[in-house]
C-alpha atoms as a PDB file:
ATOM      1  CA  UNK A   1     107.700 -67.944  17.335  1.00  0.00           C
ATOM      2  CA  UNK A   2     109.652 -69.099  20.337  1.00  0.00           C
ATOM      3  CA  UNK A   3     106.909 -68.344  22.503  1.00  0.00           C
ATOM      4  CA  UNK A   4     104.297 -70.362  20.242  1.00  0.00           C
ATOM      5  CA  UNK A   5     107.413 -73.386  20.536  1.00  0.00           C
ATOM      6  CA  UNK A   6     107.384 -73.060  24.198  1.00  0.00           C
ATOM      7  CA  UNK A   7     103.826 -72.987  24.505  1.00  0.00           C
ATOM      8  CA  UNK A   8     102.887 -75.686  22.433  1.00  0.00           C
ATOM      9  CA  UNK A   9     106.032 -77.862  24.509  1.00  0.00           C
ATOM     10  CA  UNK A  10     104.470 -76.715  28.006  1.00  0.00           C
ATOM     11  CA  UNK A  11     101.247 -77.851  26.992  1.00  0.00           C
ATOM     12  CA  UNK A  12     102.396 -81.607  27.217  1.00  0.00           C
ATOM     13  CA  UNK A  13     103.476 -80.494  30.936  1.00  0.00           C
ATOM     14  CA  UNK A  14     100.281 -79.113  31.991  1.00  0.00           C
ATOM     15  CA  UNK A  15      98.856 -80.136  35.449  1.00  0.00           C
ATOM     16  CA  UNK A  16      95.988 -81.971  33.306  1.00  0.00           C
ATOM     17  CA  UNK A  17      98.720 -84.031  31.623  1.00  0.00           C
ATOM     18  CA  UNK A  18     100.370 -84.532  34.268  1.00  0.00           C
ATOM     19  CA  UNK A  19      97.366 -85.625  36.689  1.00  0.00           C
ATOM     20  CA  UNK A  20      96.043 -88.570  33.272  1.00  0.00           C
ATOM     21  CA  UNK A  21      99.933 -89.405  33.306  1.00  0.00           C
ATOM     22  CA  UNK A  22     100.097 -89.995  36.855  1.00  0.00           C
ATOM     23  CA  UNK A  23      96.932 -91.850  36.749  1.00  0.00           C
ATOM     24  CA  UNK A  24      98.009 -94.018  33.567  1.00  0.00           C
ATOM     25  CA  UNK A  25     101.320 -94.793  35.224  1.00  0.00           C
ATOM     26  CA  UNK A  26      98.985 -96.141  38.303  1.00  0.00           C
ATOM     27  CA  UNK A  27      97.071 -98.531  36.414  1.00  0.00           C
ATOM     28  CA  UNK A  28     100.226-100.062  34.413  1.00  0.00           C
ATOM     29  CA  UNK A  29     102.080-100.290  37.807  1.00  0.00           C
ATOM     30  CA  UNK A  30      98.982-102.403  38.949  1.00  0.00           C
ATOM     31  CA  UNK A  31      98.767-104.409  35.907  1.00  0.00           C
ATOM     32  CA  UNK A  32     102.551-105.389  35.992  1.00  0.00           C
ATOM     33  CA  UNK A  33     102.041-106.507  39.984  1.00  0.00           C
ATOM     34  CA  UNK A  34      99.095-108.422  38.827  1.00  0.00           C
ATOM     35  CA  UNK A  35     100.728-109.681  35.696  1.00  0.00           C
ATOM     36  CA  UNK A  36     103.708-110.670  38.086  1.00  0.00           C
ATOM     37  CA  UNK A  37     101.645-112.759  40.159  1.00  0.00           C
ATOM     38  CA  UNK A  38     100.381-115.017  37.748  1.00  0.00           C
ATOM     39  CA  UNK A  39     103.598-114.706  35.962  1.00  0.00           C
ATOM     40  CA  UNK A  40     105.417-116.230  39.317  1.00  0.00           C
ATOM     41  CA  UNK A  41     103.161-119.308  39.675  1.00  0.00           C
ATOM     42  CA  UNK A  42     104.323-120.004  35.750  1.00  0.00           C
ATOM     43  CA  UNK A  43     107.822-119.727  36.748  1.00  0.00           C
ATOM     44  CA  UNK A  44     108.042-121.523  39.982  1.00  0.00           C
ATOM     45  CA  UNK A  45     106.551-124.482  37.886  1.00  0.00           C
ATOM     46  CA  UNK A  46     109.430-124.417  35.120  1.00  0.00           C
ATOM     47  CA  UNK A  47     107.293-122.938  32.340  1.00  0.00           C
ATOM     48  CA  UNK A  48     108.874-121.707  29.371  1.00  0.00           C
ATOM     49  CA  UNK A  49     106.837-117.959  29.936  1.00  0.00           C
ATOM     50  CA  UNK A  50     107.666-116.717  33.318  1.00  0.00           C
ATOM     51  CA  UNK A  51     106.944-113.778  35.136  1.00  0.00           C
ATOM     52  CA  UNK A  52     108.446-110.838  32.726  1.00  0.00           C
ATOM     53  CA  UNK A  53     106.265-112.469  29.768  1.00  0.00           C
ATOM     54  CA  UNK A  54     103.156-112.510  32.329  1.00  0.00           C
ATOM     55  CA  UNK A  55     103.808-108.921  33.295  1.00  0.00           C
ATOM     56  CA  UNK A  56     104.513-107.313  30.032  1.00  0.00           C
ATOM     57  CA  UNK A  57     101.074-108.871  28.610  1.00  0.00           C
ATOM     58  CA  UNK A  58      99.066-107.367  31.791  1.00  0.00           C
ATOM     59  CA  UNK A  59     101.197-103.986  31.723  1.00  0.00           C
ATOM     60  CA  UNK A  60     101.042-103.857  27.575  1.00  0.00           C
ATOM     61  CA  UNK A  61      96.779-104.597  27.811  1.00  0.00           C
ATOM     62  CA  UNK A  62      96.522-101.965  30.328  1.00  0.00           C
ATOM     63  CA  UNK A  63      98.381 -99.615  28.987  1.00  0.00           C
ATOM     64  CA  UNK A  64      96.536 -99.671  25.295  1.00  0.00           C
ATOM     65  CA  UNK A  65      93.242 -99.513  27.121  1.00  0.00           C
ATOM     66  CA  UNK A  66      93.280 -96.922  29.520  1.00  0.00           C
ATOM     67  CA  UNK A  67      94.422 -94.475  27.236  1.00  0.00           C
ATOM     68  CA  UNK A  68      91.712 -94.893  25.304  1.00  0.00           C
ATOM     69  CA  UNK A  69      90.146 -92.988  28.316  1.00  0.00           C
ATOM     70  CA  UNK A  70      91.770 -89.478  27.747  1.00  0.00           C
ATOM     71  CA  UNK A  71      91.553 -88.683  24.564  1.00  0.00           C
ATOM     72  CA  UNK A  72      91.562 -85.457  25.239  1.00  0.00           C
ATOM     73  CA  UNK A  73      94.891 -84.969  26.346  1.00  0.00           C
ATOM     74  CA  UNK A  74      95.737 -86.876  23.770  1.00  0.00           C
ATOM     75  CA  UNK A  75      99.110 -85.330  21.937  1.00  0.00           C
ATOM     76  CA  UNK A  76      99.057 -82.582  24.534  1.00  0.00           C
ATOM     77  CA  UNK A  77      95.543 -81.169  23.870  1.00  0.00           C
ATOM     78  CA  UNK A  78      96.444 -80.158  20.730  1.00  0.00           C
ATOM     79  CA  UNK A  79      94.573 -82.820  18.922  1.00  0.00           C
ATOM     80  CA  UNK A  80      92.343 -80.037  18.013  1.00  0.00           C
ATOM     81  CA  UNK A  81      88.788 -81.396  19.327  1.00  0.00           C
ATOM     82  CA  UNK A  82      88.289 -84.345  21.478  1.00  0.00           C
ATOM     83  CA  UNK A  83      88.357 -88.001  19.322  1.00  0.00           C
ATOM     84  CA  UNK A  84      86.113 -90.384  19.966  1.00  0.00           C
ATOM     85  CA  UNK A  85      87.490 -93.498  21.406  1.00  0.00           C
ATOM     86  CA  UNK A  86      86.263 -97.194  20.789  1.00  0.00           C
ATOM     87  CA  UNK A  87      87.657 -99.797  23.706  1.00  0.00           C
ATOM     88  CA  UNK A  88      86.455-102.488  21.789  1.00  0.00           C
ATOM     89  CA  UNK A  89      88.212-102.273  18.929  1.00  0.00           C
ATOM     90  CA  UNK A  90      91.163-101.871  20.734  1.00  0.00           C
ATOM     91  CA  UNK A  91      90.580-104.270  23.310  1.00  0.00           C
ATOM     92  CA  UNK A  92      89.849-106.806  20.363  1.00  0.00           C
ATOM     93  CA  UNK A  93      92.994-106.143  18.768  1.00  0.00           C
ATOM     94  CA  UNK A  94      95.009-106.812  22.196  1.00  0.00           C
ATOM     95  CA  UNK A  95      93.068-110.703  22.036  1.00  0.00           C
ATOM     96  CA  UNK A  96      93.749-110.715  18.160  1.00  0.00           C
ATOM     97  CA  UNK A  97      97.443-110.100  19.184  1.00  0.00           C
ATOM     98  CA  UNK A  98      97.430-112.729  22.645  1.00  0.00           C
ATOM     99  CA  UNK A  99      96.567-114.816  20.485  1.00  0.00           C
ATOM    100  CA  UNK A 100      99.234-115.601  18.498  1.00  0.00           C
ATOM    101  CA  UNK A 101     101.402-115.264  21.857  1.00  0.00           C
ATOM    102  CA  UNK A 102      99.604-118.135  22.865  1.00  0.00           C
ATOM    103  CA  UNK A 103      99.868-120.116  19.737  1.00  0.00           C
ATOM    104  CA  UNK A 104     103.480-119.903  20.498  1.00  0.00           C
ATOM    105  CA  UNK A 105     103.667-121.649  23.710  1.00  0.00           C
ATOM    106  CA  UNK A 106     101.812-125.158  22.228  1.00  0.00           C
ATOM    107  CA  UNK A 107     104.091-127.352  21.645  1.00  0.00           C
ATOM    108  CA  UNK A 108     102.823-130.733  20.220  1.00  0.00           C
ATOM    109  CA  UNK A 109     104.910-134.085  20.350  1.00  0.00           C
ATOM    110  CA  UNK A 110     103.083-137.462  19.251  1.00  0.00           C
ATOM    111  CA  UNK A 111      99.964-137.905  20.942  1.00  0.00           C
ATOM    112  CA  UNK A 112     101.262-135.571  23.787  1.00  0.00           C
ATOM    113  CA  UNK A 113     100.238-131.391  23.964  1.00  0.00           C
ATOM    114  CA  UNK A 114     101.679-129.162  26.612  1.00  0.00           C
ATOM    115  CA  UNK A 115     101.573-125.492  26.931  1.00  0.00           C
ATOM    116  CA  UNK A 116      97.625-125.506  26.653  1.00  0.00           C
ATOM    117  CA  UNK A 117      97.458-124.084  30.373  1.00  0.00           C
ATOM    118  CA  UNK A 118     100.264-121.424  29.850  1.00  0.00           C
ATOM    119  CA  UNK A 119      98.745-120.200  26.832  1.00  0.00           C
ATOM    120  CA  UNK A 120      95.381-119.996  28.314  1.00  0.00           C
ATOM    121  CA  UNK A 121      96.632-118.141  31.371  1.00  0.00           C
ATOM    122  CA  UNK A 122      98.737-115.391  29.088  1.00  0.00           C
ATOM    123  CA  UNK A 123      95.084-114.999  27.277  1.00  0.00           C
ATOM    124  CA  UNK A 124      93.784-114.437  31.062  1.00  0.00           C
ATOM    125  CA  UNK A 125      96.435-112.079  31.987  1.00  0.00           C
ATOM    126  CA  UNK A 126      95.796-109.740  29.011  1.00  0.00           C
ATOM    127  CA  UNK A 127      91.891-109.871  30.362  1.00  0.00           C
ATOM    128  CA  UNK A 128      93.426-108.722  33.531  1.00  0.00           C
ATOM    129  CA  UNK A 129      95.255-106.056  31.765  1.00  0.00           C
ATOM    130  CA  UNK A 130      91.794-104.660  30.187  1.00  0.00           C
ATOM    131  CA  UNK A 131      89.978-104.182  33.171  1.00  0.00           C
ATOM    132  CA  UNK A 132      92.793-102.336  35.074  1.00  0.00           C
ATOM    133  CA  UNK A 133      92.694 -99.975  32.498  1.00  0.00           C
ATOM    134  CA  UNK A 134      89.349 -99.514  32.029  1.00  0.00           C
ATOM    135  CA  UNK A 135      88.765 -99.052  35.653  1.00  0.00           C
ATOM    136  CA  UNK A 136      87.751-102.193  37.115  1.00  0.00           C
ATOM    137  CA  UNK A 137      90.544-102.742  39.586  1.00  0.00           C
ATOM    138  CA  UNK A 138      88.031-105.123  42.138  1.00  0.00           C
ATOM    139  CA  UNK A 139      87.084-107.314  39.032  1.00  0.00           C
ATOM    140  CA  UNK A 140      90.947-107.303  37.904  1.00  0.00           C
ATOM    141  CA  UNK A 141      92.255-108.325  41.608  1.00  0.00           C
ATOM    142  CA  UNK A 142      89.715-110.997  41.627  1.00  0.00           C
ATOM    143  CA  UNK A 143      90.464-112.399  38.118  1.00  0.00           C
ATOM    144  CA  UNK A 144      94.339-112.240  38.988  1.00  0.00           C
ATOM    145  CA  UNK A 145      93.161-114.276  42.465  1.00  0.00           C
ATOM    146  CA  UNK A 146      91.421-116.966  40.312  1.00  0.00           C
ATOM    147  CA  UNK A 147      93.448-117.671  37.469  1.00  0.00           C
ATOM    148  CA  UNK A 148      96.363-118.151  40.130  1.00  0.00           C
ATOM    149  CA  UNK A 149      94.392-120.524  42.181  1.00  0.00           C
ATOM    150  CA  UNK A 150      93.346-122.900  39.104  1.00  0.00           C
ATOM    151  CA  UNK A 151      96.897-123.194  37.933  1.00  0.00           C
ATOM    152  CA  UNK A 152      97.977-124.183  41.306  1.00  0.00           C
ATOM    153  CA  UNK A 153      95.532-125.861  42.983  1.00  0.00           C
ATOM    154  CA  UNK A 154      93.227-127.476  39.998  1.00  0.00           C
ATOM    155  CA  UNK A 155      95.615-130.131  39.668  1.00  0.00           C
ATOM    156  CA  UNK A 156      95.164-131.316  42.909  1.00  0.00           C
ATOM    157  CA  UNK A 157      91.455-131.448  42.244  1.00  0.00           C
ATOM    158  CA  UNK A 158      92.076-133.516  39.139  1.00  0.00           C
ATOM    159  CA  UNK A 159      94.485-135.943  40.847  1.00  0.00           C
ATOM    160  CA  UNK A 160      91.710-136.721  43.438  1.00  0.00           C
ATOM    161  CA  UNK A 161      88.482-137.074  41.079  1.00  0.00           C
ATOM    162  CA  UNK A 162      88.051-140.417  39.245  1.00  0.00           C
ATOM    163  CA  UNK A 163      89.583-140.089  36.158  1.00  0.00           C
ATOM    164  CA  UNK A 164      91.340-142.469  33.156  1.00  0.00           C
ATOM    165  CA  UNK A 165      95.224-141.826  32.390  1.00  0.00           C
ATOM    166  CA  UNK A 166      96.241-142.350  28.717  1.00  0.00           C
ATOM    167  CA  UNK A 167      99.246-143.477  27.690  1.00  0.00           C
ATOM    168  CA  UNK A 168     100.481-142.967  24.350  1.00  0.00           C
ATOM    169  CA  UNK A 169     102.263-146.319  22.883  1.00  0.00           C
ATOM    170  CA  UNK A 170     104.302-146.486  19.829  1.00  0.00           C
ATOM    171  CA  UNK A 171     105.529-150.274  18.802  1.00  0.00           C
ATOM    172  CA  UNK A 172     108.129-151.160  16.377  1.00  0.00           C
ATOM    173  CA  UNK A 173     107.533-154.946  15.339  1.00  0.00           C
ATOM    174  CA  UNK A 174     109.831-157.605  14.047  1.00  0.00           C
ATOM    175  CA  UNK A 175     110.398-157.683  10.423  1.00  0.00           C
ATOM    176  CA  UNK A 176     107.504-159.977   8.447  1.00  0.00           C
ATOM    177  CA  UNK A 177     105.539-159.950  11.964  1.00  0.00           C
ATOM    178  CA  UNK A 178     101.872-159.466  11.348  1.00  0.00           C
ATOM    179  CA  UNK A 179     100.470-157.612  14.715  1.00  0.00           C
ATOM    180  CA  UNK A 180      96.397-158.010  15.389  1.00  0.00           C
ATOM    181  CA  UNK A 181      93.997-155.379  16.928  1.00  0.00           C
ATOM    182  CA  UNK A 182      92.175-157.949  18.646  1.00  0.00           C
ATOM    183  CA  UNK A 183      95.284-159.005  20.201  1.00  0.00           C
ATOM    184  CA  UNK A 184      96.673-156.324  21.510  1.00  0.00           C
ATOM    185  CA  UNK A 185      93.778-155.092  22.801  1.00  0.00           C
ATOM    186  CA  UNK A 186      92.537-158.204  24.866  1.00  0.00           C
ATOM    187  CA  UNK A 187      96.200-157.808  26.155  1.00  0.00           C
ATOM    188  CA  UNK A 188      95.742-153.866  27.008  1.00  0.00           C
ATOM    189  CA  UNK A 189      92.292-154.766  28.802  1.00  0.00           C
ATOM    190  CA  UNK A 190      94.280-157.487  31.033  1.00  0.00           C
ATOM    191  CA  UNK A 191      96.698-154.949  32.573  1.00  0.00           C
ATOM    192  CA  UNK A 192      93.778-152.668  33.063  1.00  0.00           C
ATOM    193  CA  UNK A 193      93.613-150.117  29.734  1.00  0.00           C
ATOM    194  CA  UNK A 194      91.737-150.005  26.334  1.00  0.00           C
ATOM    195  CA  UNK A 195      92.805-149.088  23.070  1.00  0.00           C
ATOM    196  CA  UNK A 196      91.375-145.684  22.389  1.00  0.00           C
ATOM    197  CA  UNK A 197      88.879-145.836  19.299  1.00  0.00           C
ATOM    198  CA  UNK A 198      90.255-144.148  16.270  1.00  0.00           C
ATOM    199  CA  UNK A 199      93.920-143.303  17.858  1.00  0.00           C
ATOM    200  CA  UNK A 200      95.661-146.621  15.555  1.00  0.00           C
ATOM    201  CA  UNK A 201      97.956-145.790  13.269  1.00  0.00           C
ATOM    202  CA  UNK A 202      99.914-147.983  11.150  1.00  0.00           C
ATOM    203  CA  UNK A 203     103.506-147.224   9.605  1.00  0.00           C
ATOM    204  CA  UNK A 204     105.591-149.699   7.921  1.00  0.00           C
ATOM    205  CA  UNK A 205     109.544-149.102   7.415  1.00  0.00           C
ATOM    206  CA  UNK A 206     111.469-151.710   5.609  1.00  0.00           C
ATOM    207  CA  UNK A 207     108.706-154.209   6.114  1.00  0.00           C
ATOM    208  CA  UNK A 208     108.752-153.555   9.873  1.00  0.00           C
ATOM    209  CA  UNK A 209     105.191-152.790  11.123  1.00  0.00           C
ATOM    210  CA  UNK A 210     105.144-149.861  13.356  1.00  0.00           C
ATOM    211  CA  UNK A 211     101.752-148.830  15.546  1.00  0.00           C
ATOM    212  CA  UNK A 212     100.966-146.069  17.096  1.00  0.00           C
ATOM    213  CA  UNK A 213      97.671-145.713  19.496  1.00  0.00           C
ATOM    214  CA  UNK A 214      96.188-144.723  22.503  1.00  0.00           C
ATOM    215  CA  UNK A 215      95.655-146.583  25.515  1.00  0.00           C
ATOM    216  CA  UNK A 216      93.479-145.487  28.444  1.00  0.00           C
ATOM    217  CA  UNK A 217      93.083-146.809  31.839  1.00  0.00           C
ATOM    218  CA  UNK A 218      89.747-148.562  33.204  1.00  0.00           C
ATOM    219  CA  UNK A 219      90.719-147.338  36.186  1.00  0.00           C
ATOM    220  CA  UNK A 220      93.161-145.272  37.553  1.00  0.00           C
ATOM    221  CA  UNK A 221      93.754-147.688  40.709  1.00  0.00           C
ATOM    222  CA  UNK A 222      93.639-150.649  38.779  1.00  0.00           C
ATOM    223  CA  UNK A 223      95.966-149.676  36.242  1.00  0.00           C
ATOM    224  CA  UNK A 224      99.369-150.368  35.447  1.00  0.00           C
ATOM    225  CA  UNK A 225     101.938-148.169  35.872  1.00  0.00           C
ATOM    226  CA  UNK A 226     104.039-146.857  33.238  1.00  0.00           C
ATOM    227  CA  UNK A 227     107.053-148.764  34.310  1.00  0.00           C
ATOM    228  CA  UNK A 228     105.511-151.969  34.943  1.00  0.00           C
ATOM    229  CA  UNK A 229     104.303-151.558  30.899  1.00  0.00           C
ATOM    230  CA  UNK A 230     107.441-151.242  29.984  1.00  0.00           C
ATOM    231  CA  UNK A 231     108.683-154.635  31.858  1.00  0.00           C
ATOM    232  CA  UNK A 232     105.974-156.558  30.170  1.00  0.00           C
ATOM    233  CA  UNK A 233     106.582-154.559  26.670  1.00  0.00           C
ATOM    234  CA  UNK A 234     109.954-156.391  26.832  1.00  0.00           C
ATOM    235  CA  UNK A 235     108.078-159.931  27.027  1.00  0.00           C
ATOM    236  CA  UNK A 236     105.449-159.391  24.221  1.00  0.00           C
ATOM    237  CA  UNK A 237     105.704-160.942  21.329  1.00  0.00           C
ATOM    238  CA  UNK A 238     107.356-159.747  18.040  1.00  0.00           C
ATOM    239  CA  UNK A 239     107.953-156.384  19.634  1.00  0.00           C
ATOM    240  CA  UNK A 240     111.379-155.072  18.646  1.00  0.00           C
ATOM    241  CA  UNK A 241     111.479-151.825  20.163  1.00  0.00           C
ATOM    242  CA  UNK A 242     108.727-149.571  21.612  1.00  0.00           C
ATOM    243  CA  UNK A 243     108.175-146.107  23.748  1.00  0.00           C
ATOM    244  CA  UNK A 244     105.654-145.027  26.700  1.00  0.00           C
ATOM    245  CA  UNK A 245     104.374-141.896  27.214  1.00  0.00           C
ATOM    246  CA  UNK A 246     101.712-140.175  28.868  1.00  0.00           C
ATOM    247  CA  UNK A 247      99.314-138.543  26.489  1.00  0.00           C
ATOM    248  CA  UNK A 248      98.978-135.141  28.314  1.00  0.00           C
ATOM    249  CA  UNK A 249      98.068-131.971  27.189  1.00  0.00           C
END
C-alpha cells in the first residue's frame, strides 16, 4: 500500500512532469513580461488598471491555454487515457470572462466616456495571453509591440489629423426664461461650433429650464477654447449657471 502511495505521489514528479511544468512556467513568465509592458504604459498614464491588472490577465490567459496542451500529464498521468482538449472553448471562456473586466473600467459621466481604451487594451492583453500559450510567441511579441504603440503614440496621430472637438454644455436658465434652439445655435456657430443633432435635452426644476447638448467645433483652429466659452457663458443671456466639458470617450 505504501508503495502504491509513493508511486502514485512520484508520478506527479516524473521527468515528463517536470519537463510540461518547466515549459508551462516558461510561457506564464513570458506572458506576465508581456502583460507588464502594456500594463506599464497604463500606469505611467494614471489609469485606474496598471501593470499587476495587465499582467495577471496575460499570465491568467496563458496559463488556462497552454495547459490545454498536455493533457496527458494531466493529474500526474493518472487521468487514465489521454482527454481530448478543445482551446476554443476555453479560449472563449477567457474573452467571456475579459469581458466583464472590461465592463468594469467604463465609467460614464454626462455626455463624457473614459476607460474605452483601457478596457480595450485588457481585452488585447488576454489575446496576448492566448497565443503565448498556444505557442505563438513571434505573433504574441508583436501584438504586445502594437497594442503598446497605439496607446502611446495614436494620440499624437489624432491631435495632428483634422478633426472636430465636442464639448458637452449643460445650462441652467433663469426662472420663467424661455431659451430658443435657433438662438443658441446661431450663437454656437459664431464662436465656431454647432449644436450636435439629437444631443438636446430639456429638464425643468422649479420652473428653471435646464439644457443639456452637444456642441462640436467647425474647426479645430477656428474654435473657441473651453475657457474663452466660459467668459462669454457669463455674458449670455438668462443663463444662471452652466458647466463645460469635453465630451471624450
Amino acid at each position: 500500500m505504501t508503495t502504491l502511495t509513493y508511486d502514485f505521489l512520484a508520478a506527479y514528479w516524473s521527468a515528463p512532469e517536470i519537463e510540461t511544468n518547466i515549459v508551462i512556467f516558461l510561457n506564464l513568465l513570458g506572458a506576465l513580461l508581456l502583460g507588464l509592458m502594456i500594463g506599464y504604459e497604463r500606469s505611467y498614464h494614471g489609469r485606474a488598471a496598471g501593470m499587476r491588472t495587465y499582467g495577471l490577465v496575460c499570465m491568467a490567459s496563458a496559463a488556462l491555454t497552454v495547459i490545454i496542451g498536455y493533457p496527458a500529464q494531466w493529474y500526474g498521468g493518472h487521468a487514465g487515457m489521454a482527454a481530448i482538449a478543445d482551446p476554443t472553448r476555453v479560449i472563449q471562456g477567457i474573452v467571456t470572462g475579459i469581458g466583464f473586466l472590461g465592463a468594469g473600467v467604463i465609467m460614464k459621466e454626462g455626455f463624457s466616456i473614459s476607460g474605452l481604451t483601457t478596457a480595450a487594451s485588457i481585452w488585447a492583453c488576454s489575446a496576448i495571453g492566448i497565443l503565448v500559450g498556444i505557442g505563438f510567441y513571434g505573433a504574441a511579441i508583436l501584438l504586445t509591440l502594437l497594442s503598446a504603440s497605439s496607446m502611446m503614440w495614436i494620440s499624437h496621430l489624432e491631435s495632428w489629423l483634422p478633426s472636430r472637438q465636442a464639448v458637452a454644455i449643460v445650462m441652467r436658465f433663469r426662472k420663467d426664461f424661455v431659451p430658443y434652439k435657433d438662438g443658441l445655435r446661431s450663437a454656437a456657430l459664431k464662436r465656431g461650433y454647432e449644436i450636435a443633432s439629437g444631443s438636446i435635452a430639456i429638464a425643468y426644476q422649479d420652473g428653471q429650464p435646464e439644457w443639456r447638448f452637444i456642441a462640436v467645433a467647425l474647426n479645430k483652429d477656428m474654435a473657441e477654447p473651453l475657457s474663452e466659452l466660459a467668459a462669454e457663458l457669463t455674458r449670455f443671456e438668462g443663463v444662471e449657471n452652466f458647466s463645460l466639458s469635453n465630451a471624450r470617450n
